[in-house]
Protein backbone atom coordinates (compact mmCIF):
# COMPACT_ATOMS: atom_id res chain seq x y z
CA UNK A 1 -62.65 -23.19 -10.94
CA UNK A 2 -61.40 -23.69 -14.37
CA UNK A 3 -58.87 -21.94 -16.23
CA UNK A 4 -58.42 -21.46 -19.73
CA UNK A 5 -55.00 -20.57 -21.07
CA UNK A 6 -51.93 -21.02 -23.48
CA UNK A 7 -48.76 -19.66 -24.39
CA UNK A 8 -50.35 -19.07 -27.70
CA UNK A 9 -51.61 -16.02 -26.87
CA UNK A 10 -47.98 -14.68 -27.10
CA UNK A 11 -47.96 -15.29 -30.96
CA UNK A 12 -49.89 -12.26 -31.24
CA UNK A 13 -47.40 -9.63 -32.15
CA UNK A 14 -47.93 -6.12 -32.19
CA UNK A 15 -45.48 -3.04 -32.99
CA UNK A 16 -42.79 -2.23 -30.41
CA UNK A 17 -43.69 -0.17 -27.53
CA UNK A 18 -47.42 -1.16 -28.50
CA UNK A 19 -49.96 -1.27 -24.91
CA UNK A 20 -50.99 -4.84 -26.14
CA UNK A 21 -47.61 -6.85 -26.18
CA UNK A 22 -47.15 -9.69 -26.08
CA UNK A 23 -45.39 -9.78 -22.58
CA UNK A 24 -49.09 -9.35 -21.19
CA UNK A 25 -49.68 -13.38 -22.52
CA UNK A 26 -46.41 -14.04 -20.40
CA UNK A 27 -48.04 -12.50 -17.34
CA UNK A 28 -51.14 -14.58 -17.71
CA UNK A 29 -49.55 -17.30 -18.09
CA UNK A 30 -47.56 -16.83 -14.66
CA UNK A 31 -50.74 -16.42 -13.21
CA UNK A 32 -52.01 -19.27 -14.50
CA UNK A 33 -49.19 -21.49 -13.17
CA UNK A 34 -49.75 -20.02 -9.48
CA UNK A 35 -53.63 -21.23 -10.03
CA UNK A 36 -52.79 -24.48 -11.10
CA UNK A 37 -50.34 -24.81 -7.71
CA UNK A 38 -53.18 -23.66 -5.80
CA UNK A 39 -55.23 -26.80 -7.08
CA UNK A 40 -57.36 -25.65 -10.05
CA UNK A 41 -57.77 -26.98 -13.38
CA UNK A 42 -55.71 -24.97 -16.46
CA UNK A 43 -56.62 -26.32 -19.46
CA UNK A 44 -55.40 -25.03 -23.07
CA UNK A 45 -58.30 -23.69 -25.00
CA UNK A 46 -59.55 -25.04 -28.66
CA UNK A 47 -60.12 -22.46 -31.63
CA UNK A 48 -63.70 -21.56 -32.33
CA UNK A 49 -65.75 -22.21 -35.17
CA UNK A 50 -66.80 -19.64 -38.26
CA UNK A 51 -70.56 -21.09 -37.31
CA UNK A 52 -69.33 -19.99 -33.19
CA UNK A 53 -68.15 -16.31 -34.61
CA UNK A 54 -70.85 -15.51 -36.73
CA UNK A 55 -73.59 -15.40 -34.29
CA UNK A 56 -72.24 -12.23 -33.47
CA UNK A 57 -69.91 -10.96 -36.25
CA UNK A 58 -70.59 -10.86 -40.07
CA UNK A 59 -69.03 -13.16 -42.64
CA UNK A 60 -67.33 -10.21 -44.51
CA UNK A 61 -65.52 -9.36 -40.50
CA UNK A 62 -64.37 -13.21 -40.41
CA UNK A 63 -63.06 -12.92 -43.62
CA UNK A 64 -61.18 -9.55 -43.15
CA UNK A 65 -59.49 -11.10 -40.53
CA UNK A 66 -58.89 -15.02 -41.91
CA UNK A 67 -57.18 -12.59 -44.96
CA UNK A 68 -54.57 -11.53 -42.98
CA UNK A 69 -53.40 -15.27 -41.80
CA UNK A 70 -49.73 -15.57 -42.46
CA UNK A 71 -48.58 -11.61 -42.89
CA UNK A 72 -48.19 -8.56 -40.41
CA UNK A 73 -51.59 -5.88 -41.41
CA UNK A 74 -52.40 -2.21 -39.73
CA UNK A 75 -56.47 -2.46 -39.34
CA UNK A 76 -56.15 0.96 -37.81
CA UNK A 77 -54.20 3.65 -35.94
CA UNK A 78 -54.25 1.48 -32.69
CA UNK A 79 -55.30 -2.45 -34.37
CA UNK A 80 -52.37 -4.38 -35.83
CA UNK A 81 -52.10 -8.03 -37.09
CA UNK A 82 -49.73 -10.36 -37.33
CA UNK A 83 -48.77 -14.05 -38.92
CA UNK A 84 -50.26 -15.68 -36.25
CA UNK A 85 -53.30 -13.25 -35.43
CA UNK A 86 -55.93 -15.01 -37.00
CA UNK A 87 -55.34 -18.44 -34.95
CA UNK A 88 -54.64 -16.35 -31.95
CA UNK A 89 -57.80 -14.43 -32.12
CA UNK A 90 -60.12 -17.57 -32.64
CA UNK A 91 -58.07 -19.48 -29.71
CA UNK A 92 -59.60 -16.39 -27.43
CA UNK A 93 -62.54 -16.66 -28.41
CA UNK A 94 -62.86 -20.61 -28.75
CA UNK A 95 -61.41 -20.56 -25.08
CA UNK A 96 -64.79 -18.51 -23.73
CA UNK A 97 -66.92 -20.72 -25.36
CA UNK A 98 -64.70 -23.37 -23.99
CA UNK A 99 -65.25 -21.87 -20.51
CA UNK A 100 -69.18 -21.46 -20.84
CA UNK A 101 -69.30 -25.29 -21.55
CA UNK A 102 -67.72 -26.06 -18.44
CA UNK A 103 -69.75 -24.59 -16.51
CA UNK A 104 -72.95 -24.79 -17.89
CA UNK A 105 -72.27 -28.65 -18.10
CA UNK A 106 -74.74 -31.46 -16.60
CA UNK A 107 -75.07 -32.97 -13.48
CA UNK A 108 -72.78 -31.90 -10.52
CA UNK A 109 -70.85 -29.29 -12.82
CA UNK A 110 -67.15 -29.16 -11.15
CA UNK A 111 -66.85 -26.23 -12.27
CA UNK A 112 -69.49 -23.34 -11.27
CA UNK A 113 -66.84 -20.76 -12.08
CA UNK A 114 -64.02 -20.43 -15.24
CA UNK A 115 -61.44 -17.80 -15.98
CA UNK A 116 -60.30 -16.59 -19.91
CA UNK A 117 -56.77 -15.37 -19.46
CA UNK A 118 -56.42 -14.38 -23.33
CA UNK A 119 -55.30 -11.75 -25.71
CA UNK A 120 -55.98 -9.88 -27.68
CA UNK A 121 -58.74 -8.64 -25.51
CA UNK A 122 -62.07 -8.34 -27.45
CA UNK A 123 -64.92 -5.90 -26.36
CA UNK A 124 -64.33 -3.34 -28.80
CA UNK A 125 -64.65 -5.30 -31.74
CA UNK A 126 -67.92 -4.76 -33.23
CA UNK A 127 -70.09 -7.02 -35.57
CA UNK A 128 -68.14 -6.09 -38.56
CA UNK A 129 -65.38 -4.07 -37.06
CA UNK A 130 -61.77 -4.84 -35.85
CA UNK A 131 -61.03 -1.82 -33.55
CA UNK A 132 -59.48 -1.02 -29.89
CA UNK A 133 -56.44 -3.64 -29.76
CA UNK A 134 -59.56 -6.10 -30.63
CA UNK A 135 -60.50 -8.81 -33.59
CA UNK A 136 -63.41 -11.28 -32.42
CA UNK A 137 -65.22 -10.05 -29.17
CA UNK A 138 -64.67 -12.95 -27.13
CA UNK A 139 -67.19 -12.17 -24.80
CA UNK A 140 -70.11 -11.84 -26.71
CA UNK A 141 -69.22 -14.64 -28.54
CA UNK A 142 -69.28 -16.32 -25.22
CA UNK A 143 -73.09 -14.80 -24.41
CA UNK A 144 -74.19 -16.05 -27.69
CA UNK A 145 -73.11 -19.53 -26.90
CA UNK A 146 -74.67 -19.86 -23.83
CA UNK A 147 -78.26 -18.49 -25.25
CA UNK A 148 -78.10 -20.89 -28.19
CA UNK A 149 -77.52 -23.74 -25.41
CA UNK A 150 -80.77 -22.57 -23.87
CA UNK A 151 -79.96 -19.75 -21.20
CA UNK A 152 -82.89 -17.25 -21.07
CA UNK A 153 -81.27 -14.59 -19.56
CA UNK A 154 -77.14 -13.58 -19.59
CA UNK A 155 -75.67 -10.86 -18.34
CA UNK A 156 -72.18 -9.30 -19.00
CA UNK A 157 -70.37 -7.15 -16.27
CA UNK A 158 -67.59 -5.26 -18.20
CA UNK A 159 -65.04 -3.30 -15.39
CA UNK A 160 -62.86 -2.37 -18.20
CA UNK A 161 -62.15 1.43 -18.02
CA UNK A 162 -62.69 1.70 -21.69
CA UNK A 163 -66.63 1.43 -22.36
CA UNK A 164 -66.92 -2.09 -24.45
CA UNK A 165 -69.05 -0.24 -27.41
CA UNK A 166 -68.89 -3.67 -29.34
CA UNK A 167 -70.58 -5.63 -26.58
CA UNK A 168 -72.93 -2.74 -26.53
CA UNK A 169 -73.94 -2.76 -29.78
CA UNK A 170 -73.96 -6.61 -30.98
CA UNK A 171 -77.29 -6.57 -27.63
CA UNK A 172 -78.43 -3.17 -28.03
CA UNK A 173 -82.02 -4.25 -28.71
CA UNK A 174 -81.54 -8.01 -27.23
CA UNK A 175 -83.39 -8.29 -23.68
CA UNK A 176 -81.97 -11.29 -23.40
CA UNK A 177 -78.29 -9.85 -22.50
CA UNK A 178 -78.13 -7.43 -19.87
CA UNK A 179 -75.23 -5.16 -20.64
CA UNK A 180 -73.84 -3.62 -17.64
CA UNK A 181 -70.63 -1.09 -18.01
CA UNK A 182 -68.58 0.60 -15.58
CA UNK A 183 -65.68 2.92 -17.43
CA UNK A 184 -64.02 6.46 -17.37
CA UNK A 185 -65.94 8.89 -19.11
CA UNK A 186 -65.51 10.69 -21.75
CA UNK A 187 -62.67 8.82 -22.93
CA UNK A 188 -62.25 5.92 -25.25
CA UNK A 189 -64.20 4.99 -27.67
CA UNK A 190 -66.44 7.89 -26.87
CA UNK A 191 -69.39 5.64 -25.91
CA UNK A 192 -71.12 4.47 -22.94
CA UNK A 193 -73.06 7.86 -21.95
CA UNK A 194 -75.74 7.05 -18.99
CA UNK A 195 -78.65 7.45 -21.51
CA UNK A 196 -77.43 4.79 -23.69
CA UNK A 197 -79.99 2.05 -22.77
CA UNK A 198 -81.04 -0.27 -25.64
CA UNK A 199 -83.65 0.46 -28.04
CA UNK A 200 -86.73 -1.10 -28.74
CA UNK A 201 -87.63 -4.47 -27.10
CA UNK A 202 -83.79 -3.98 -25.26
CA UNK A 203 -84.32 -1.15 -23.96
CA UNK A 204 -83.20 -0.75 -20.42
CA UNK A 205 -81.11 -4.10 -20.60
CA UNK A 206 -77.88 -1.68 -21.30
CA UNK A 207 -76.52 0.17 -18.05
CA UNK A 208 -73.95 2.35 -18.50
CA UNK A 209 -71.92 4.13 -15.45
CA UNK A 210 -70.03 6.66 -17.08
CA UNK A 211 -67.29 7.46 -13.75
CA UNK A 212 -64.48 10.76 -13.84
CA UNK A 213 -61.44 10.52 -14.49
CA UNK A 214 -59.60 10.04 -11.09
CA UNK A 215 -62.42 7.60 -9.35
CA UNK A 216 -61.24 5.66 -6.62
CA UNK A 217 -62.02 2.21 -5.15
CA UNK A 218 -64.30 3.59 -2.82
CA UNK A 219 -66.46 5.12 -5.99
CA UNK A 220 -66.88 1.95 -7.40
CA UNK A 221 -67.97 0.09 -4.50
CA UNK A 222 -70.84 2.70 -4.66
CA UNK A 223 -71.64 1.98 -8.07
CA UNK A 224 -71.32 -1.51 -7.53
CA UNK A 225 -73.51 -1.22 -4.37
CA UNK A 226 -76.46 1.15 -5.62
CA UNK A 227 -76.21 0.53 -9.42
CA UNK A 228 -74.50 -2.92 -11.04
CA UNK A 229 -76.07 -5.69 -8.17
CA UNK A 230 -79.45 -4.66 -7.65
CA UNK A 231 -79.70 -4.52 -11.08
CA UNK A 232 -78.57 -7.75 -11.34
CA UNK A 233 -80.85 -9.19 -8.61
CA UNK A 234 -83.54 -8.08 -10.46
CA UNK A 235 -82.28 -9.18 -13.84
CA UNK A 236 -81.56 -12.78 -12.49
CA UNK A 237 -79.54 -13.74 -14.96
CA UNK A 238 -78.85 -17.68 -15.83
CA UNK A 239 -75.17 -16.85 -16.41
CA UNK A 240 -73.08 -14.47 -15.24
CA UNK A 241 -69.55 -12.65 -17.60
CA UNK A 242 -67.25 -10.50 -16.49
CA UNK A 243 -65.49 -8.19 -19.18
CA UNK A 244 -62.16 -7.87 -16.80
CA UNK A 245 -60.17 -5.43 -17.47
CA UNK A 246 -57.57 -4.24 -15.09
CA UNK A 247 -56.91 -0.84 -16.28
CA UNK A 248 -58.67 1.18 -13.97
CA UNK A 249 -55.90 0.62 -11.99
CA UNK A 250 -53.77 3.44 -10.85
CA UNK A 251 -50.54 2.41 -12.11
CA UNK A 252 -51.86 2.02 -15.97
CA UNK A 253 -50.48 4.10 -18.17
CA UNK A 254 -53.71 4.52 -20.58
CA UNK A 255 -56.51 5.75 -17.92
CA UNK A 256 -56.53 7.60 -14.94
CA UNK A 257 -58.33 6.26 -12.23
CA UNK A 258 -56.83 5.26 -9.18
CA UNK A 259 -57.92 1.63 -8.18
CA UNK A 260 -56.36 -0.91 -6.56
CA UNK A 261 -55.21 -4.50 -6.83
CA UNK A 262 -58.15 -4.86 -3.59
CA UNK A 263 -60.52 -2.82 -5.35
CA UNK A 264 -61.16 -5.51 -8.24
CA UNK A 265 -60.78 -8.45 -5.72
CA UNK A 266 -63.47 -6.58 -4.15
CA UNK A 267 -65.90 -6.41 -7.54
CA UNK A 268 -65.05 -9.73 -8.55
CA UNK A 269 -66.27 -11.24 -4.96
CA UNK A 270 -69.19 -9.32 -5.41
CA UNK A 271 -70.05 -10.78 -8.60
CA UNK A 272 -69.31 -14.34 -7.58
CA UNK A 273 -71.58 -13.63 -4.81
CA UNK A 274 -74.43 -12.35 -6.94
CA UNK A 275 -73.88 -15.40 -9.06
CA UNK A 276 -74.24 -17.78 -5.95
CA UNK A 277 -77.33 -16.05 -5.28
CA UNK A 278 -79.00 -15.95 -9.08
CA UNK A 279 -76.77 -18.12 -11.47
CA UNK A 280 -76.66 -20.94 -9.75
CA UNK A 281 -72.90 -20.53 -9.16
CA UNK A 282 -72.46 -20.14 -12.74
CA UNK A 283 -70.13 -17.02 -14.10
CA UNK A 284 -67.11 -16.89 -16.54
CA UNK A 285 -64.38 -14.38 -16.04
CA UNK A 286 -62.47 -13.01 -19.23
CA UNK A 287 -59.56 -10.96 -19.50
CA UNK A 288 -59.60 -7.65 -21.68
CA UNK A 289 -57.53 -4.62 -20.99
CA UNK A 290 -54.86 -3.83 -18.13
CA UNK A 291 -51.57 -2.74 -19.39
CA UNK A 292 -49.30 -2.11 -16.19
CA UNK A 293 -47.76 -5.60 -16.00
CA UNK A 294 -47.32 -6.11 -11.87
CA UNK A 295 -50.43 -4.24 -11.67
CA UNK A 296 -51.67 -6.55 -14.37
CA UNK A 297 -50.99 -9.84 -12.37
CA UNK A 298 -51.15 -8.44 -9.05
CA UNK A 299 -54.87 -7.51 -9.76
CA UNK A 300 -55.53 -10.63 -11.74
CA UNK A 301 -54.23 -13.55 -8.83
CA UNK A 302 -56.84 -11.46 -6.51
CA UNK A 303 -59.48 -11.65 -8.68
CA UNK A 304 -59.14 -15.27 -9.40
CA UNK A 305 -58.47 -16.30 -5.61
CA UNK A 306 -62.11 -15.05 -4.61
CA UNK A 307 -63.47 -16.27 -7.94
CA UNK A 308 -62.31 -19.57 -6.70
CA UNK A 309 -63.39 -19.19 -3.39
CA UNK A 310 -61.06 -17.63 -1.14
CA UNK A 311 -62.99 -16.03 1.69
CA UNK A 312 -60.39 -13.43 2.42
CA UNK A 313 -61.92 -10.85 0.29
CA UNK A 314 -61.09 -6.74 0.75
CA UNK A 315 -63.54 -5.30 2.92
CA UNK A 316 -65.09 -2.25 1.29
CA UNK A 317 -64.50 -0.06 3.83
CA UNK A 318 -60.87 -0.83 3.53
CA UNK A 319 -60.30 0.64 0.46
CA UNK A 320 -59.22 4.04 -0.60
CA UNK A 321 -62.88 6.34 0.13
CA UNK A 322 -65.08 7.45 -2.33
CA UNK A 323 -64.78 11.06 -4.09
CA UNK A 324 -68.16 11.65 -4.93
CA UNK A 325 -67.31 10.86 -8.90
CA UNK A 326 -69.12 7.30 -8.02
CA UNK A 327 -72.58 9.05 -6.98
CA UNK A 328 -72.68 11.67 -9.57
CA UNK A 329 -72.46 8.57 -12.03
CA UNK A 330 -75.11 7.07 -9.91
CA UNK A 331 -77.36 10.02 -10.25
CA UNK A 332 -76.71 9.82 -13.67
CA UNK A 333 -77.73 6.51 -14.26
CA UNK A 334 -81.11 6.71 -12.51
CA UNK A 335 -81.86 9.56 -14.50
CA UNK A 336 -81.23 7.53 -17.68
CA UNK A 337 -82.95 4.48 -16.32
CA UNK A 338 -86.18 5.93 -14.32
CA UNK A 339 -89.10 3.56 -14.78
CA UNK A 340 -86.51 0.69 -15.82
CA UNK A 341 -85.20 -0.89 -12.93
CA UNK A 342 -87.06 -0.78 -9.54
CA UNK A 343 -83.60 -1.02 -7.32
CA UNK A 344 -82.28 2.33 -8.64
């Protein structure tokens, strides 16, 4: 596995007391170290490229944001710049394109798997809209990449509990990218309702599993089980992303769901898994919300270990039980999706 990170991402400073501080780059960073002990590659990431950006922003977004180089800027109520924001934000993005090279490289490809451990996170930003804590969405800037290096089909997994509306958007009506969305609902940014499912020529290649407030680990492993993987099996996707945020987790102080540090380990071996069977091996982690710090890089070193390999994954029936909030999202999604997907 390869791991893309730098004490850059601390540069990024945001008003005191703000969710996004920059003592979340510090605890990727730890994390990072305790990777590279275990015998992985960390490697800093490079910036990315206007051309890199603009595949899924708009010139007048880039330039918004390349004007506010050098001085602190409010782009809204919750979105701040500072000095360093503009580098920052391309080094997070440049690092997920960084990570898609790696592993869609030639030959014996060393690396089948890569982790993004950036901020700010980027899934709310929309084609010409800073928004959410978010400039450049990293991941979709990532899923562009790989389909203009020739990968039919990507997919993006995003178990953020905010829905990642800019993700949603920039592939609305692109069956080439599967958008697949687990998050609390209704809550932030207001998107993400079960019949949101592409439009024309995409439609049915956006999944959204809108899940109560209060889910548990055991709901997800139902929507996981019975909505996001066969899905995914069908989809067969060339690539597999995961939009990974950690704030589902009970201890965050913006949501209120109650997962665990196993429950994500748990998604995130699932995912490798599906990736062994489909991808080739091929899938790229990359960091977005998750705003408890120990919960933060508790979660996060799980995750990674079974991206990497480690066979000592959570068994789902050792995690907290479902509530019934995962099937009622279930029932909701194969209402949305009937005549889409022949697993639901």
């Amino acid at each position: 596995m390869l791991v893309v990170s730098s004490p850059r991402f601390a540069d990024h400073l945001t008003p005191p007391g703000h969710p996004e501080s920059p003592e979340r780059a510090d605890v990727l960073e730890a994390v990072a170290a305790r990777v590279k002990a275990r015998g992985e590659e960390v490697t800093a990431p490079r910036a990315a490229t206007r051309d890199e950006v603009l595949r899924v922003h708009t010139a007048s977004h880039v330039d918004v944001i390349e004007a506010t180089r050098g001085h602190a800027s409010m782009i809204d109520a919750d979105t701040f710049t500072s000095p360093d924001t503009a580098d920052v934000a391309l080094l997070a993005a440049g690092a997920a394109v960084q990570a898609v090279e790696a592993v869609l490289a030639p030959g014996d490809r060393p690396h089948r798997a890569a982790a993004v451990l950036v901020r700010p996170p980027g899934h709310h930003a929309e084609a010409g809209r800073a928004m959410g804590f978010c400039f450049y969405n990293n991941i979709a800037v990532a899923a562009a990449h790989a389909r203009s290096r020739g990968v039919s089909r990507v997919a993006v997994v995003d178990y953020d509990v905010h829905h990642g509306n800019g993700t949603q958007a920039m592939f609305y009506a692109d069956p080439s990218v599967l958008y697949i969305s687990t998050h609390q609902f209704p809550f932030y940014p207001g998107t993400g309702a079960a019949t949101e499912i592409g439009e024309r020529d995409g439609r049915g290649f956006t999944v959204n599993l809108p899940i109560e407030a209060g889910a548990s680990d055991g709901d997800y492993v139902r929507v996981f089980q019975f909505g996001v993987l066969p899905v995914l099996e069908e989809f067969r996707p060339g690539l597999l992303l995961i939009s990974a945020g950690f704030d589902a987790h009970e201890m965050d102080p913006l949501a209120q769901m109650r997962m665990t540090s196993a429950g994500f380990a748990w998604m995130t071996a699932e995912l490798r898994a599906m990736a062994d069977r489909v991808s080739e091996g091929r899938v790229v982690l990359v960091t977005e919300g998750g705003y408890a710090l120990p919960a933060l890089g508790e979660a996060l070193d799980l995750a990674l270990g079974v991206l990497a390999g480690d066979d000592d994954v959570p068994l789902a029936a050792a995690l907290r039980p479902a509530t019934g909030r995962g099937d009622r999202s279930l029932a909701a999604l194969a209402a949305a999706q009937a005549g889409q997907w022949h697993g639901l």
